[in-house]
PDB file of N, CA and C in Angstrom:
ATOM      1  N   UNK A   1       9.037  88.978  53.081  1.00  0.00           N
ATOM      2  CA  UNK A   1      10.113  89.890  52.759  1.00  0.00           C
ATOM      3  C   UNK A   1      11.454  89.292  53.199  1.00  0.00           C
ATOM      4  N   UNK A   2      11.742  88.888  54.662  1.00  0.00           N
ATOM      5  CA  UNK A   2      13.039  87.967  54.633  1.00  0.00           C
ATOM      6  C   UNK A   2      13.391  87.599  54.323  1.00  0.00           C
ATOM      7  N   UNK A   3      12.259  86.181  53.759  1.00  0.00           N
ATOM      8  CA  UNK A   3      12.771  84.782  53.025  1.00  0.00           C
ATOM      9  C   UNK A   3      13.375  85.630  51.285  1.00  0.00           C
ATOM     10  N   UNK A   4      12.424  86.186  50.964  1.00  0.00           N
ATOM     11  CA  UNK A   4      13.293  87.026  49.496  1.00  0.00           C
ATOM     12  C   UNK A   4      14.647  87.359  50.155  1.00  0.00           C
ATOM     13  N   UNK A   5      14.673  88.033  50.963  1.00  0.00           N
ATOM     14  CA  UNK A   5      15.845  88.813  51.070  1.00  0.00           C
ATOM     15  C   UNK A   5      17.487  87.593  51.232  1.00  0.00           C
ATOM     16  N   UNK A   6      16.860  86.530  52.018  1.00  0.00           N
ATOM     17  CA  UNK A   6      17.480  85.850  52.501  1.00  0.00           C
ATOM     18  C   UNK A   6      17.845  84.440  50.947  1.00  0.00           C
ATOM     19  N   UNK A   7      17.130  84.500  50.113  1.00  0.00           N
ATOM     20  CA  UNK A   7      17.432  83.680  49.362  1.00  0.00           C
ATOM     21  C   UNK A   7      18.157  84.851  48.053  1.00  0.00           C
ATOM     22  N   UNK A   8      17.790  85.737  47.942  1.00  0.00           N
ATOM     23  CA  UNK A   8      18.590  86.730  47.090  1.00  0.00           C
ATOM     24  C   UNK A   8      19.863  86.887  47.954  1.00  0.00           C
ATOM     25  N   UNK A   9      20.346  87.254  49.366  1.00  0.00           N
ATOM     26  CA  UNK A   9      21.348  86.826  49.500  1.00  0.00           C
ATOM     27  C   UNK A   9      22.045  85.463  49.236  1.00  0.00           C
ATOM     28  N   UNK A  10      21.389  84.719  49.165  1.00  0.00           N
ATOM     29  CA  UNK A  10      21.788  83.278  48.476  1.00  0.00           C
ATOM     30  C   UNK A  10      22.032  83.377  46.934  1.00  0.00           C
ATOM     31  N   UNK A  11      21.675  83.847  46.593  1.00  0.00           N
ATOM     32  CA  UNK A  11      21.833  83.464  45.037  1.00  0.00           C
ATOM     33  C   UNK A  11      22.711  85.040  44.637  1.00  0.00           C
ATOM     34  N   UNK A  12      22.702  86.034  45.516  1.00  0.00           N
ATOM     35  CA  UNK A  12      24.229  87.072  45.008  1.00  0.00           C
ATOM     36  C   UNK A  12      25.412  86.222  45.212  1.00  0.00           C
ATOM     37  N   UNK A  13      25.466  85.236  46.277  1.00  0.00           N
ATOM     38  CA  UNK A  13      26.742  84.481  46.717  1.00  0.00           C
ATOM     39  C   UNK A  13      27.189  83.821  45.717  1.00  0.00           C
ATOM     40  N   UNK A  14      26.508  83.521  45.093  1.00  0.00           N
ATOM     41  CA  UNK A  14      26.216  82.003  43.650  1.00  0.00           C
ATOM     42  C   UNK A  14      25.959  80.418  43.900  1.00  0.00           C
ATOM     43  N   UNK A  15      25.606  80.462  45.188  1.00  0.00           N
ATOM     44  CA  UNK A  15      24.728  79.407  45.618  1.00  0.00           C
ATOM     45  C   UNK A  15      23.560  78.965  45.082  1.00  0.00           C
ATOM     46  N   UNK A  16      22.935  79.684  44.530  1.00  0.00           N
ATOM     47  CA  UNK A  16      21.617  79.051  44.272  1.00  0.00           C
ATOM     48  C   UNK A  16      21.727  79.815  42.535  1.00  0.00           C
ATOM     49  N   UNK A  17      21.266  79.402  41.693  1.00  0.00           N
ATOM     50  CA  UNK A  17      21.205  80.109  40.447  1.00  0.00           C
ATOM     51  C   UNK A  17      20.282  80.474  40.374  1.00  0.00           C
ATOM     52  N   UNK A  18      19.444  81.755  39.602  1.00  0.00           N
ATOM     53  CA  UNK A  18      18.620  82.052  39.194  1.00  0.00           C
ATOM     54  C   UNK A  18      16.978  81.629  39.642  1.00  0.00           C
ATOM     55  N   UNK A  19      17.312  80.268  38.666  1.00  0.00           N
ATOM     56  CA  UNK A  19      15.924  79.198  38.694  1.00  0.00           C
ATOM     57  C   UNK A  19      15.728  78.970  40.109  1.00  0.00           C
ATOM     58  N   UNK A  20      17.251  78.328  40.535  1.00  0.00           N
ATOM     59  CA  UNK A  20      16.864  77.915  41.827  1.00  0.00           C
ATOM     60  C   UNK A  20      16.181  78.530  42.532  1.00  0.00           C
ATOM     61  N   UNK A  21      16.142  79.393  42.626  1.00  0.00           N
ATOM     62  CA  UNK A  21      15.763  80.841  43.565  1.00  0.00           C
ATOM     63  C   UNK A  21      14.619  81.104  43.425  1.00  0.00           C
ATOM     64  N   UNK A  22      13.979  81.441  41.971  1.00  0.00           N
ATOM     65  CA  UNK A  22      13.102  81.107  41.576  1.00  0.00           C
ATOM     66  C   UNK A  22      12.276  80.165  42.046  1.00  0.00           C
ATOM     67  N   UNK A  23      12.172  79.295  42.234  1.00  0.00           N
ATOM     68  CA  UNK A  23      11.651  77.904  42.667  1.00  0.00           C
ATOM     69  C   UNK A  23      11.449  78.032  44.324  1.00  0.00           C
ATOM     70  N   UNK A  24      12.812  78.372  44.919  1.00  0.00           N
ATOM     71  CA  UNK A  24      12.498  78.120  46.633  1.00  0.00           C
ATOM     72  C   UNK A  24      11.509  79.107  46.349  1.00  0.00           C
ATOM     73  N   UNK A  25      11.058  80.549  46.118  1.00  0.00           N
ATOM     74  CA  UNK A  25      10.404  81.595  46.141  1.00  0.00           C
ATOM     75  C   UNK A  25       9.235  81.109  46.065  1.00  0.00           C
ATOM     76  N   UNK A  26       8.645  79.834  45.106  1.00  0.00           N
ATOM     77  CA  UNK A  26       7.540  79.899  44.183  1.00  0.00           C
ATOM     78  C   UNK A  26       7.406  80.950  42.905  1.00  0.00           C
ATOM     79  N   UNK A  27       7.971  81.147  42.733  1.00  0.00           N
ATOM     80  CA  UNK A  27       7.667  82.224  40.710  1.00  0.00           C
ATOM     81  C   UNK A  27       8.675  81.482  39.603  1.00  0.00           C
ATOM     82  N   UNK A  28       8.582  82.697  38.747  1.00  0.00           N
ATOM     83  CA  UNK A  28       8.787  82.005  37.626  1.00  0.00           C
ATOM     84  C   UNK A  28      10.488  82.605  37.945  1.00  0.00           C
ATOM     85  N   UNK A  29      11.699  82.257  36.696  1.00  0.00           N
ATOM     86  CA  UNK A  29      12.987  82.840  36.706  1.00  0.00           C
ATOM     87  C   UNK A  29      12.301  84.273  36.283  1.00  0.00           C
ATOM     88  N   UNK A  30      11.559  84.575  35.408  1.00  0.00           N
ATOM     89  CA  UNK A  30      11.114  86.057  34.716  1.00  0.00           C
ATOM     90  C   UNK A  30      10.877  86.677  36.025  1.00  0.00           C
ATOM     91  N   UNK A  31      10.406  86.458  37.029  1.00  0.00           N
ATOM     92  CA  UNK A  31       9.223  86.869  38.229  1.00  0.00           C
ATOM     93  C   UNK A  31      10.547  87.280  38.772  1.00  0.00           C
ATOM     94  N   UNK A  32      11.500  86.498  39.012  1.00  0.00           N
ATOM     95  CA  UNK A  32      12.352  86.704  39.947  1.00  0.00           C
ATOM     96  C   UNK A  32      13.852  87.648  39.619  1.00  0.00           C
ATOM     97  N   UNK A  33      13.441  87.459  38.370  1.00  0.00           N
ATOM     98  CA  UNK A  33      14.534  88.526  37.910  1.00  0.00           C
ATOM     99  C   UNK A  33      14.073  90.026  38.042  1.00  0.00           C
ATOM    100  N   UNK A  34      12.504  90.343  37.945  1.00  0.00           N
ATOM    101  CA  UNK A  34      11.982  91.423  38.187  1.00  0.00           C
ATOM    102  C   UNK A  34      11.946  91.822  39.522  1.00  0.00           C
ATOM    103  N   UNK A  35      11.722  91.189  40.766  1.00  0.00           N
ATOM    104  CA  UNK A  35      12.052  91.153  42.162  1.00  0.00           C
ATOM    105  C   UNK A  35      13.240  92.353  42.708  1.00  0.00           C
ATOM    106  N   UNK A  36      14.620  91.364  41.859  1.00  0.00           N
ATOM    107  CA  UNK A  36      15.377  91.546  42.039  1.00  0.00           C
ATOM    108  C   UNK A  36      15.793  93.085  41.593  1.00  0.00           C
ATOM    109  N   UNK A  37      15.221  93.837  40.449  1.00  0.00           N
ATOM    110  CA  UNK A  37      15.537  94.800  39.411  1.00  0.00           C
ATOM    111  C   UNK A  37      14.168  95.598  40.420  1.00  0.00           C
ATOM    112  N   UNK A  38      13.679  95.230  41.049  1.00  0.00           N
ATOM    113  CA  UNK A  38      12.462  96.285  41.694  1.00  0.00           C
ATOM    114  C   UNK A  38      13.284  96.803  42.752  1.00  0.00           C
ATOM    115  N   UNK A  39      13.702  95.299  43.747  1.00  0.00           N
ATOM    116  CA  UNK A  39      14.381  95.187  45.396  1.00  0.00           C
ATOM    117  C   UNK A  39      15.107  96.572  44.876  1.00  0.00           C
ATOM    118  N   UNK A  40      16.314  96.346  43.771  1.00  0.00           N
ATOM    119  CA  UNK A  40      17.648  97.234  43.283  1.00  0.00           C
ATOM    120  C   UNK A  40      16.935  98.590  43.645  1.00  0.00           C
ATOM    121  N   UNK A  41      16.664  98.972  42.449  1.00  0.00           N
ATOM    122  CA  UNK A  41      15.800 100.102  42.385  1.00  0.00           C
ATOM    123  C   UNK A  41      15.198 100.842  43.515  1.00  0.00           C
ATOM    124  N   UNK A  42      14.256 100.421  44.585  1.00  0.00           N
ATOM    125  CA  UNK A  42      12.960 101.152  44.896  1.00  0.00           C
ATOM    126  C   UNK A  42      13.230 100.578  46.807  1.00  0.00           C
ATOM    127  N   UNK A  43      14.139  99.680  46.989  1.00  0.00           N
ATOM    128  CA  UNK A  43      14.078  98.954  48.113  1.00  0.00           C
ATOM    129  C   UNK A  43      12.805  97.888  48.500  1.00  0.00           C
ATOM    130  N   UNK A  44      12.216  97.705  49.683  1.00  0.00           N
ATOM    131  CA  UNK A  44      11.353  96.551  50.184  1.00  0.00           C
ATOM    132  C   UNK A  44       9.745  97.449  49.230  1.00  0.00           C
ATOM    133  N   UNK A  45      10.136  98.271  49.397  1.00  0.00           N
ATOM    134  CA  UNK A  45       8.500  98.863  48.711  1.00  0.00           C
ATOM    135  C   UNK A  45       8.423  98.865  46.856  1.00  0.00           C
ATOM    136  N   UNK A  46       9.825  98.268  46.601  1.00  0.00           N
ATOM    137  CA  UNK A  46       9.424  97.636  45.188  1.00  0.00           C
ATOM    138  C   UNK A  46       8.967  96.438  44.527  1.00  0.00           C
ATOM    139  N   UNK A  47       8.478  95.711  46.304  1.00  0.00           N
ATOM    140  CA  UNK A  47       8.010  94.335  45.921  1.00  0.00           C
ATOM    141  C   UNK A  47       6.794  94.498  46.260  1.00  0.00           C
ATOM    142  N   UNK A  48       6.290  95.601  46.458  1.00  0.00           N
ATOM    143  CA  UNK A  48       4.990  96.091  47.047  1.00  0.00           C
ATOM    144  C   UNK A  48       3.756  95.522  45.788  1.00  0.00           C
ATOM    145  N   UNK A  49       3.117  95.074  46.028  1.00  0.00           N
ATOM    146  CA  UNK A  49       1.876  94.742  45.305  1.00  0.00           C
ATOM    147  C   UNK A  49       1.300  96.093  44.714  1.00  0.00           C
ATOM    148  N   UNK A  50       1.835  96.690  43.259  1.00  0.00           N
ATOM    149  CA  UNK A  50       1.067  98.167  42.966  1.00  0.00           C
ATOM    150  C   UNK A  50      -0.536  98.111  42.515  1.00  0.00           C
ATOM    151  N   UNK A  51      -0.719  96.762  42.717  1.00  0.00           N
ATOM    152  CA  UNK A  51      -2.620  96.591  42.437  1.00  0.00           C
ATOM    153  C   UNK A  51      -3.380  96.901  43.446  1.00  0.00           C
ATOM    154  N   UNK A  52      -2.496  96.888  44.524  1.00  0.00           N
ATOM    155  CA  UNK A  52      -3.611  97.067  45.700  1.00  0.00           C
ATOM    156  C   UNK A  52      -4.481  98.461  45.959  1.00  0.00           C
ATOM    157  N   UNK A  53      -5.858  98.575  45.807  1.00  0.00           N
ATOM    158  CA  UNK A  53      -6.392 100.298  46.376  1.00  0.00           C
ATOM    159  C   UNK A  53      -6.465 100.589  44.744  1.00  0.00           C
ATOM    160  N   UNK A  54      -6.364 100.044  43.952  1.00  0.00           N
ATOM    161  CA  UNK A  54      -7.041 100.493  42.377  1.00  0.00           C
ATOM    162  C   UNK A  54      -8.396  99.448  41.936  1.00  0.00           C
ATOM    163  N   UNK A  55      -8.991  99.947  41.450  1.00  0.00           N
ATOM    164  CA  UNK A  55     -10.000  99.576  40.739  1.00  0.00           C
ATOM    165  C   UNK A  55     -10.147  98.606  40.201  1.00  0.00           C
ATOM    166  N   UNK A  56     -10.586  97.601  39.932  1.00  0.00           N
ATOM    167  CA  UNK A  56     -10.623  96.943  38.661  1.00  0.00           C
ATOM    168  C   UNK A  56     -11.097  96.867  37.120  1.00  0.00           C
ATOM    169  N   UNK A  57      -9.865  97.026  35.884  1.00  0.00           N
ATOM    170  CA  UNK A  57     -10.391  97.470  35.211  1.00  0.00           C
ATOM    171  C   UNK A  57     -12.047  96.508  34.382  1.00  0.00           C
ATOM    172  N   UNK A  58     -12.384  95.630  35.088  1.00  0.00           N
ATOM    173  CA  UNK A  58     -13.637  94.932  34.822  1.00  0.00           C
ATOM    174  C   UNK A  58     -14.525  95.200  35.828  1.00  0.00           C
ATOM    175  N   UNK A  59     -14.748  96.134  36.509  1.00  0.00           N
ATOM    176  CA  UNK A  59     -15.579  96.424  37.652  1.00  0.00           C
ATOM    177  C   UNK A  59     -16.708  97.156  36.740  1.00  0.00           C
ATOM    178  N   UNK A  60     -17.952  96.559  37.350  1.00  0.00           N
ATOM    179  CA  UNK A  60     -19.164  97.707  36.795  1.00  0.00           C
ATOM    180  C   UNK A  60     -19.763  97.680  37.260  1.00  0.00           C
ATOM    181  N   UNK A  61     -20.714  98.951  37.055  1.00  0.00           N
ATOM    182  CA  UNK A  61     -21.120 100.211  38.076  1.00  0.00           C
ATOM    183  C   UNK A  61     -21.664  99.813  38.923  1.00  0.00           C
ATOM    184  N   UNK A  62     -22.384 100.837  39.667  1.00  0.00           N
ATOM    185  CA  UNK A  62     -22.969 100.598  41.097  1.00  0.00           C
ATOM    186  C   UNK A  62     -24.179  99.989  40.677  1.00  0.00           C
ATOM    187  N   UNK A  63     -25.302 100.829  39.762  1.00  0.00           N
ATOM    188  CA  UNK A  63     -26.490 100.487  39.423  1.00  0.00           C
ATOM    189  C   UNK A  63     -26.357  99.235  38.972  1.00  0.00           C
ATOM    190  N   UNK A  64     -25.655  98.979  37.764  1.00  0.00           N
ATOM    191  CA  UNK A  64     -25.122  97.634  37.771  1.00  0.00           C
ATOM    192  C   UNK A  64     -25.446  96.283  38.153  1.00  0.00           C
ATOM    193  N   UNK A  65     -24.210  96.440  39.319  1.00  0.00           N
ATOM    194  CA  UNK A  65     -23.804  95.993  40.362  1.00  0.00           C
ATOM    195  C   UNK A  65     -25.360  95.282  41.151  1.00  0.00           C
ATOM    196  N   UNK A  66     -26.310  96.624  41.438  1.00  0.00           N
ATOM    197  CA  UNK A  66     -27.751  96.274  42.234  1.00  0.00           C
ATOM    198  C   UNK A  66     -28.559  95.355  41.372  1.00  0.00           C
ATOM    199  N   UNK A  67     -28.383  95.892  39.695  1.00  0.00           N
ATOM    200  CA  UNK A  67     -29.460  95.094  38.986  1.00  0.00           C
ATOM    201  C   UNK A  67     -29.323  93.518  39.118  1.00  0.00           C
ATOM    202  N   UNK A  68     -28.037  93.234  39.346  1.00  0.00           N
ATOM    203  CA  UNK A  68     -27.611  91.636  39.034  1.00  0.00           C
ATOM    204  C   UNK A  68     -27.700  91.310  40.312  1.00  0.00           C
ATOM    205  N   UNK A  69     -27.601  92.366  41.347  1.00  0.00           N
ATOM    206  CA  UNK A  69     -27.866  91.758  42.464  1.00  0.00           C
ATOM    207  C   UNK A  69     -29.535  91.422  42.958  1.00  0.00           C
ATOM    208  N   UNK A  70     -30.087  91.950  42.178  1.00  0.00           N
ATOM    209  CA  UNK A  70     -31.638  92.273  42.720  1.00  0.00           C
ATOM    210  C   UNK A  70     -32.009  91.154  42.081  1.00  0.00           C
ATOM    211  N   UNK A  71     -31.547  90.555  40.364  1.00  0.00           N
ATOM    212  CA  UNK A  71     -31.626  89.268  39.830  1.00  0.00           C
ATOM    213  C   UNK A  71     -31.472  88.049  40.401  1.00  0.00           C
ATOM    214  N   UNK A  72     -30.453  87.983  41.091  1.00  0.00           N
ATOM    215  CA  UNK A  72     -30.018  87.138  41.977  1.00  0.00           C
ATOM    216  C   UNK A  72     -31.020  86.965  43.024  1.00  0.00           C
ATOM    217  N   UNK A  73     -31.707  87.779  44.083  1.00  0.00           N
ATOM    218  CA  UNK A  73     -32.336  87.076  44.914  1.00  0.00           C
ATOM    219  C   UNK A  73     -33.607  87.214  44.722  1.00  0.00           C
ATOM    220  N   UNK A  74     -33.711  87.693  43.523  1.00  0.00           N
ATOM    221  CA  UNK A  74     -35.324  87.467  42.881  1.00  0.00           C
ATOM    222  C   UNK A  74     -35.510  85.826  42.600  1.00  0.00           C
ATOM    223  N   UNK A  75     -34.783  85.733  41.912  1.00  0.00           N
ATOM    224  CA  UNK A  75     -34.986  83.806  41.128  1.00  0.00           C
ATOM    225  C   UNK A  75     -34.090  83.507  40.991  1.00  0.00           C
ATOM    226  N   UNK A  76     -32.799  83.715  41.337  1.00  0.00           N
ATOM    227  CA  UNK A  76     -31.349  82.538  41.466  1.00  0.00           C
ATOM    228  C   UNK A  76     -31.052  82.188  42.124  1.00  0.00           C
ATOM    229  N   UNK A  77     -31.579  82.066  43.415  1.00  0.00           N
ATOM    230  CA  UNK A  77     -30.738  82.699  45.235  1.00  0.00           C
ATOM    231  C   UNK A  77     -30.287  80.771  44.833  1.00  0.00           C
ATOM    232  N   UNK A  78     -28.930  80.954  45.405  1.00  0.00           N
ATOM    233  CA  UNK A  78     -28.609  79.330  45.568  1.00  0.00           C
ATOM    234  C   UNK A  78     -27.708  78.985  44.037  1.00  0.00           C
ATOM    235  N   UNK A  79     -28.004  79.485  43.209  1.00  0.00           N
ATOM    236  CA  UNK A  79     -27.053  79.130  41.964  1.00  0.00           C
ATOM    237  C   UNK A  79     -25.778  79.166  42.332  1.00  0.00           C
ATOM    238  N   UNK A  80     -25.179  78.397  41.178  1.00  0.00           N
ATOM    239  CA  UNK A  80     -23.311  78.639  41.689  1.00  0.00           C
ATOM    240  C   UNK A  80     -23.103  79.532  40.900  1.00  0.00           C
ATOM    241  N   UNK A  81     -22.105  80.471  40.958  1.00  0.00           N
ATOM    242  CA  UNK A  81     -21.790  81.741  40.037  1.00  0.00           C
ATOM    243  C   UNK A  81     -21.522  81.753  38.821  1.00  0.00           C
ATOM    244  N   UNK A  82     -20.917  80.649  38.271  1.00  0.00           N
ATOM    245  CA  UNK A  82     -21.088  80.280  36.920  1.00  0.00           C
ATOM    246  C   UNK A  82     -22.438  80.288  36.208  1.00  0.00           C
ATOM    247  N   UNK A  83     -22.863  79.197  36.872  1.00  0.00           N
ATOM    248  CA  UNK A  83     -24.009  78.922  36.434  1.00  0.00           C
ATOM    249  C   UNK A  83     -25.347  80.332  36.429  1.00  0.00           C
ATOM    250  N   UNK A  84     -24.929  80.753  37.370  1.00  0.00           N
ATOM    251  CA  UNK A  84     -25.603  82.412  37.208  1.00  0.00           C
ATOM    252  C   UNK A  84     -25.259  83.088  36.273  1.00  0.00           C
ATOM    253  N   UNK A  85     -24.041  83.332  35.927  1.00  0.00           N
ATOM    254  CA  UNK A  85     -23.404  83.892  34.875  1.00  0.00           C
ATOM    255  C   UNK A  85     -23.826  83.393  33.484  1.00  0.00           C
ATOM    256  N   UNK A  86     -23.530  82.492  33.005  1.00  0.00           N
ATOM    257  CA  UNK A  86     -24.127  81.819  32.162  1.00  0.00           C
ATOM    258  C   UNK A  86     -25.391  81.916  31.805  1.00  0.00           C
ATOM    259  N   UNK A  87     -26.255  82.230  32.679  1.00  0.00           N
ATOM    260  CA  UNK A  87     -27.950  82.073  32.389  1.00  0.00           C
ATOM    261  C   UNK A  87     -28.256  83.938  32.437  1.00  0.00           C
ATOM    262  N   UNK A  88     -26.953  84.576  33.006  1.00  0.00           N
ATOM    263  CA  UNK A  88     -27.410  86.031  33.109  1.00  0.00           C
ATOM    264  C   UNK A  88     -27.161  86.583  31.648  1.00  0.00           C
ATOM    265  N   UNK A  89     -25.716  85.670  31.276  1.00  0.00           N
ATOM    266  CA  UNK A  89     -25.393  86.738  29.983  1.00  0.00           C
ATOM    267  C   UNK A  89     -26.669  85.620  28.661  1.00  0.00           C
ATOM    268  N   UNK A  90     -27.030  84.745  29.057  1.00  0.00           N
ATOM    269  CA  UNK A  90     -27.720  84.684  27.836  1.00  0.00           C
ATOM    270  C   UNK A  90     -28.976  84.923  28.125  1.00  0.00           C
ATOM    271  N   UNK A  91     -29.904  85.074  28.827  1.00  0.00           N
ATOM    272  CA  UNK A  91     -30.708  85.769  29.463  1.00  0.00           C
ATOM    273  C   UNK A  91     -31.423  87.370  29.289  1.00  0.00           C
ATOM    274  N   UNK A  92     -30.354  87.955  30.049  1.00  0.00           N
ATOM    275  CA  UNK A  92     -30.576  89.102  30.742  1.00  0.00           C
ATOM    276  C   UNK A  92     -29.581  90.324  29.942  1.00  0.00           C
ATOM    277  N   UNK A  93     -28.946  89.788  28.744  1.00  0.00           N
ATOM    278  CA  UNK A  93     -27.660  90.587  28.366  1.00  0.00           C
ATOM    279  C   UNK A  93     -26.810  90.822  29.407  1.00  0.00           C
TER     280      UNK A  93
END
């Protein structure tokens, strides 16, 4: 949160342009123009990560979840996850 704060004070001065800023940050100029239009707006809690504590919309279910797990240490234990994946979806649907 500083270092933003502290390089957006840099670049309101006109020290650093845009990109630049961009860049010390790590993001893109798009990333950082949104930062900036959140910071405006909402203060330090508009740089807040709003993914965090939601779901994922590729998450599935619990039962699911057990069947592939119960697959797994029936006859995969040790595969790399790809390679599990791969042999589950052509496999196992």
């Amino acid at each position: 949160m500083q270092r933003f704060r502290d390089v957006l004070s840099s670049w309101e001065r006109g020290r650093y342009s845009q990109l630049e800023a961009a860049e010390l940050l790590g993001c893109s100029e798009w990333t950082f123009r949104r930062w900036v239009d959140q910071f405006e707006d909402e203060g330090a809690a508009g740089l807040a990560d709003r993914r965090l504590g939601k779901p994922s919309p590729n998450a599935i279910g619990a039962g699911e979840r057990e069947r592939v797990l119960a697959l797994y240490r029936a006859r995969q234990q040790g595969w790399t996850a790809k390679h599990f994946h791969d042999h589950g979806v052509r496999h196992h649907a």
